[in-house]
C-alpha atoms as a PDB file:
ATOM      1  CA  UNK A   1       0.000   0.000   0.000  1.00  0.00           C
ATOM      2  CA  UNK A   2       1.086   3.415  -0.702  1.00  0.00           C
ATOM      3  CA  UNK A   3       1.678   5.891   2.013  1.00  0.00           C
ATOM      4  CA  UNK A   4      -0.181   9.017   2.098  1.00  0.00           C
ATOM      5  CA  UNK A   5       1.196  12.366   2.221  1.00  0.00           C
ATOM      6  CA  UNK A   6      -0.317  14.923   5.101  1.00  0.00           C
ATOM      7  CA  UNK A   7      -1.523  18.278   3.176  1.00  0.00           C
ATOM      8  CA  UNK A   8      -4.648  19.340   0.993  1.00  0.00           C
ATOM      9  CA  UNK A   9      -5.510  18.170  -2.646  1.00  0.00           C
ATOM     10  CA  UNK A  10      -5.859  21.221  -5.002  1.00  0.00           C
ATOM     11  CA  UNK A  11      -9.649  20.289  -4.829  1.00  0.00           C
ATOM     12  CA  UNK A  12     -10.004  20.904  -1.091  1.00  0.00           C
ATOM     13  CA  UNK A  13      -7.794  24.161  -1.317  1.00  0.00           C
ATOM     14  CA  UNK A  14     -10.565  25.424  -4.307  1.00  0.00           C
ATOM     15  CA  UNK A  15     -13.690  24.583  -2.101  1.00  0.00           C
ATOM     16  CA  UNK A  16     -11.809  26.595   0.784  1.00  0.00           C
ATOM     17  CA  UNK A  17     -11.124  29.623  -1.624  1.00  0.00           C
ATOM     18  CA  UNK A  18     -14.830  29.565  -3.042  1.00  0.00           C
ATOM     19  CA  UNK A  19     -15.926  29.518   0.318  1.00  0.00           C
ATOM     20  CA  UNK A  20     -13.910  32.443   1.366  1.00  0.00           C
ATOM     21  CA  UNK A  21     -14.969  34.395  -1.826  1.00  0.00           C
ATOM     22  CA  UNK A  22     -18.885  33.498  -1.077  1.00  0.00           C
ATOM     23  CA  UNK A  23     -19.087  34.832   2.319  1.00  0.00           C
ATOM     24  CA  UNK A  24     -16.693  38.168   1.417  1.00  0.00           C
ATOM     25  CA  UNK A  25     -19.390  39.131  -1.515  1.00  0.00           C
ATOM     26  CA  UNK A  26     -21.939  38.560   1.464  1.00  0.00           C
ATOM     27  CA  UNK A  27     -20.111  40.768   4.000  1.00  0.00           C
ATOM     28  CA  UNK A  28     -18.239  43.118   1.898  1.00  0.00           C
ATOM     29  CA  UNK A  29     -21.506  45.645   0.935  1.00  0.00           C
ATOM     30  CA  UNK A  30     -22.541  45.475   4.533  1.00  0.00           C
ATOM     31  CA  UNK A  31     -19.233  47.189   5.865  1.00  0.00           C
ATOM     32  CA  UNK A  32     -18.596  49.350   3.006  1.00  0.00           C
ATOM     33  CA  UNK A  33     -22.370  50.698   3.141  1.00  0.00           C
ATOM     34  CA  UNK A  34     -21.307  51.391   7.032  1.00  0.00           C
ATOM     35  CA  UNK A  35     -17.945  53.274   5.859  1.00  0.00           C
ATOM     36  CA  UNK A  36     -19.633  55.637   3.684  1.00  0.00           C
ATOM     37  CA  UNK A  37     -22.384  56.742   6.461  1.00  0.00           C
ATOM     38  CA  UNK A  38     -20.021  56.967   9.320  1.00  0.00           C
ATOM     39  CA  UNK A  39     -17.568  59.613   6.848  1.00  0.00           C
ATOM     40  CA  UNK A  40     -21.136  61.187   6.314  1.00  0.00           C
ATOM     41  CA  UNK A  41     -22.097  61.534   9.629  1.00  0.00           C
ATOM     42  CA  UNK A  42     -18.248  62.683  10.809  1.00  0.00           C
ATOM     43  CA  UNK A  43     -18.498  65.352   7.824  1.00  0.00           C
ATOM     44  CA  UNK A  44     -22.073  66.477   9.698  1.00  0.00           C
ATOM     45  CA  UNK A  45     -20.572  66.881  13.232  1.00  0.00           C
ATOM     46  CA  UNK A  46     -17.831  68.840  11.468  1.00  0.00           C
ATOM     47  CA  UNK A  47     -19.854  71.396   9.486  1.00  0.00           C
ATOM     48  CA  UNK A  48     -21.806  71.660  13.615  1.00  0.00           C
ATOM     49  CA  UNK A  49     -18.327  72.320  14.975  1.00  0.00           C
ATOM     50  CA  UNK A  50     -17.642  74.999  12.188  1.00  0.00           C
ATOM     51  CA  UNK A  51     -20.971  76.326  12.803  1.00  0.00           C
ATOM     52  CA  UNK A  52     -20.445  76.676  16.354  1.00  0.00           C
ATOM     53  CA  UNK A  53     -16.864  78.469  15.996  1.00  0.00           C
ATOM     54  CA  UNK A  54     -18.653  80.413  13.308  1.00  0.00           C
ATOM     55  CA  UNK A  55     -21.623  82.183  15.776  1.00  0.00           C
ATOM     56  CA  UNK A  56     -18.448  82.648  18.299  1.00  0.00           C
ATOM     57  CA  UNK A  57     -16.487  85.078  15.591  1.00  0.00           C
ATOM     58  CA  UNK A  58     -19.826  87.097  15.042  1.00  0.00           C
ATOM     59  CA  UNK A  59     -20.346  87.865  18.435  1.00  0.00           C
ATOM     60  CA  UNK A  60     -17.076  89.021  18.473  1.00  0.00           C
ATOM     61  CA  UNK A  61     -17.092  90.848  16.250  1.00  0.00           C
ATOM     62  CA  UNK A  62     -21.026  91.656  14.959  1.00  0.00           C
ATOM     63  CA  UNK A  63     -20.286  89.354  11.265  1.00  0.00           C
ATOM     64  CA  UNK A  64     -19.565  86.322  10.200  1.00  0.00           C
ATOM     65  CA  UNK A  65     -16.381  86.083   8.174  1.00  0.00           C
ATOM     66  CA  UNK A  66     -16.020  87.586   4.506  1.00  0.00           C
ATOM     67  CA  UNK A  67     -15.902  84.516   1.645  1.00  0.00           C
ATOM     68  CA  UNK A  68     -12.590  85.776   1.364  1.00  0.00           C
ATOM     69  CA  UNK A  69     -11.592  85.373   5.046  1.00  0.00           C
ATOM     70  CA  UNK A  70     -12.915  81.700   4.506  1.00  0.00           C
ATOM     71  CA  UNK A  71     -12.985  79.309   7.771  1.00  0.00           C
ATOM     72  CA  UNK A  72      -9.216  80.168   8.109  1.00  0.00           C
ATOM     73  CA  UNK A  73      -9.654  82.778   9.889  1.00  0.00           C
ATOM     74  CA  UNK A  74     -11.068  80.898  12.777  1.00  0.00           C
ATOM     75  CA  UNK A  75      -7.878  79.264  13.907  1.00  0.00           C
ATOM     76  CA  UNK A  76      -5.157  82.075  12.730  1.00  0.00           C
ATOM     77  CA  UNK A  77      -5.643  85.347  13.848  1.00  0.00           C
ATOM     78  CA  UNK A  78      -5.192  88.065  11.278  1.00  0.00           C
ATOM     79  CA  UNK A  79      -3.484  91.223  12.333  1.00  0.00           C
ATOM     80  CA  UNK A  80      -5.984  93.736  11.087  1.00  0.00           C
ATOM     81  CA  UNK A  81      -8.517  91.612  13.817  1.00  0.00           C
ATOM     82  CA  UNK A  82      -7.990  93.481  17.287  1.00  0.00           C
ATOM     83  CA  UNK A  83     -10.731  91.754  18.984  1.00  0.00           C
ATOM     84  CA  UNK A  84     -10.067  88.510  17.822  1.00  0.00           C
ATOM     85  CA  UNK A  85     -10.779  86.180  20.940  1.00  0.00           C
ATOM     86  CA  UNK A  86      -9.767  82.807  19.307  1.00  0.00           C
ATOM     87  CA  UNK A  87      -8.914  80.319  17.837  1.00  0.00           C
ATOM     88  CA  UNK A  88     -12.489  79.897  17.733  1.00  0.00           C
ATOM     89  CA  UNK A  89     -11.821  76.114  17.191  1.00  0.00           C
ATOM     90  CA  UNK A  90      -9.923  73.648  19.106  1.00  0.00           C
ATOM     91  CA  UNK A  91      -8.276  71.946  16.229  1.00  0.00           C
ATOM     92  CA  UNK A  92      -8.530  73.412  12.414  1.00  0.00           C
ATOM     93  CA  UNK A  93     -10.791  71.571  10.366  1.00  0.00           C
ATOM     94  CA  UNK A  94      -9.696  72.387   6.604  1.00  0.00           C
ATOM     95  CA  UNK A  95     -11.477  69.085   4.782  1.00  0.00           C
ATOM     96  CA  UNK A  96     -14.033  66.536   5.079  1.00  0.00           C
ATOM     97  CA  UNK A  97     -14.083  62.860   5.197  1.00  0.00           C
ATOM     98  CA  UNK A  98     -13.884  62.172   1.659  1.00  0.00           C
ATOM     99  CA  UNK A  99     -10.688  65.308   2.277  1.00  0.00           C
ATOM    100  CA  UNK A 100     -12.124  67.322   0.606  1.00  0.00           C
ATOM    101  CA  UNK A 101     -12.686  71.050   1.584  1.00  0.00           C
ATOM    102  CA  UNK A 102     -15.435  72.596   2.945  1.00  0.00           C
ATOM    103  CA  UNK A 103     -16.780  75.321   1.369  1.00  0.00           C
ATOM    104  CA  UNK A 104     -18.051  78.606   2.904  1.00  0.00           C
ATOM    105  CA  UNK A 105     -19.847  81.665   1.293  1.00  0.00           C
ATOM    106  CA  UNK A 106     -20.958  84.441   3.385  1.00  0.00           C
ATOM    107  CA  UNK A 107     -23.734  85.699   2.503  1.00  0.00           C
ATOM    108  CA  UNK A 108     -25.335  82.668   2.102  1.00  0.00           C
ATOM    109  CA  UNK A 109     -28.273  81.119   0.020  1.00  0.00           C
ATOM    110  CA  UNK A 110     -32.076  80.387   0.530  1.00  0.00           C
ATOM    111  CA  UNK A 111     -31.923  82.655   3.015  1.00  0.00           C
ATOM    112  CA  UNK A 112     -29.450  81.697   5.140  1.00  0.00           C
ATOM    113  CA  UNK A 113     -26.645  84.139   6.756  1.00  0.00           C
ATOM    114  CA  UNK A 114     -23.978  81.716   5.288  1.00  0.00           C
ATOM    115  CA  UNK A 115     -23.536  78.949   3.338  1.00  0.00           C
ATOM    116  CA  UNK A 116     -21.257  76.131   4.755  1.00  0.00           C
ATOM    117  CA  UNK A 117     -21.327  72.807   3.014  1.00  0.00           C
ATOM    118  CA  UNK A 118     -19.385  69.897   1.993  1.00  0.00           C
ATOM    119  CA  UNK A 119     -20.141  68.466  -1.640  1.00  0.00           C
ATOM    120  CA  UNK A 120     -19.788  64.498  -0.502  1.00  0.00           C
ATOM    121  CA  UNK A 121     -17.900  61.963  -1.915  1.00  0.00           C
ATOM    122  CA  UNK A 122     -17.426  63.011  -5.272  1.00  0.00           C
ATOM    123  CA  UNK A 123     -15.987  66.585  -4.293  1.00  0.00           C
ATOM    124  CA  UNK A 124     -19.146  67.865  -7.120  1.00  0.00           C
ATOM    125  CA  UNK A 125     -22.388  70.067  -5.507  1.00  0.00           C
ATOM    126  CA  UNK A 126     -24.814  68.367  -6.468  1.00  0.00           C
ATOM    127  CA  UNK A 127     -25.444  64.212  -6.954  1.00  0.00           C
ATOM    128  CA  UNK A 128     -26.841  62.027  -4.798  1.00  0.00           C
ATOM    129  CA  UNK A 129     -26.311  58.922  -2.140  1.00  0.00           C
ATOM    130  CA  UNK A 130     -22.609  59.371  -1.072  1.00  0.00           C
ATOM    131  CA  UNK A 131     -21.960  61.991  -3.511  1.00  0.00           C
ATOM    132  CA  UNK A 132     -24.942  64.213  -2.310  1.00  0.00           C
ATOM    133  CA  UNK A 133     -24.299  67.421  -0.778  1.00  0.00           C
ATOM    134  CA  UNK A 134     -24.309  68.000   3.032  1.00  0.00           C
ATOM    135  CA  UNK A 135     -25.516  71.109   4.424  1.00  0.00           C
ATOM    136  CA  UNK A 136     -25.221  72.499   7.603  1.00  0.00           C
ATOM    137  CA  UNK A 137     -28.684  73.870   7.266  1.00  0.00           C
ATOM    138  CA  UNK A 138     -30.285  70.485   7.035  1.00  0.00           C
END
């Protein structure tokens, strides 16, 4: 009788790997679909800490930053600022999950005293699902 070697047959290895590849196209979605709300809902706390720093300059000062002054202004203090009481946020927040930057527009639209928004995933305004807009307003 011939002795049998200890390993796996390329037959067992294959069931193992289609296994492996089943249940990955089964969890995969789940975890990704988790990963793009969480950097949506991080990019929503964000634009509530900007908004927050951005109520603390204007009653400094009786305004909300210039587009021009942009959200910098709320972490470096520019010398033609005497009563600048900051930084008006703990640490600077320049981008958004997806890095991208935020984007600020005083005055704002729809009524609004500023605009302050990140455009989502795809960097674009508009689209929709992960690339959809996110508005501190909403």
């Amino acid at each position: 009788m011939k002795k049998r070697k200890n390993g796996f047959t390329l037959v067992e290895l294959l069931v193992v790997i289609m296994i492996i590849a089943l249940l990955a196209s089964i969890v995969a979605p789940n975890i990704l679909g988790k990963l793009d709300d969480a950097q949506r809902k991080t990019t929503q706390s964000q634009l509530a800490n900007l908004s927050t720093a951005l109520d603390s300059f204007r009653l400094d000062f009786g305004r909300y930053p210039t587009t021009d002054e942009g959200l910098d202004i709320l972490s470096v203090k520019q010398s033609s600022l005497k009563k600048w009481n900051g930084p008006y946020l703990v640490k600077k927040l320049k981008n958004d999950a997806w890095d991208n930057p935020y984007v600020y527009k005083f005055p704002g639209k729809d009524g609004n005293e500023y605009s302050l928004l990140s455009y989502g995933a795809d960097g674009k305004e508009g689209g929709t699902d992960k690339n959809a807009d996110i508005s501190v307003w909403e």
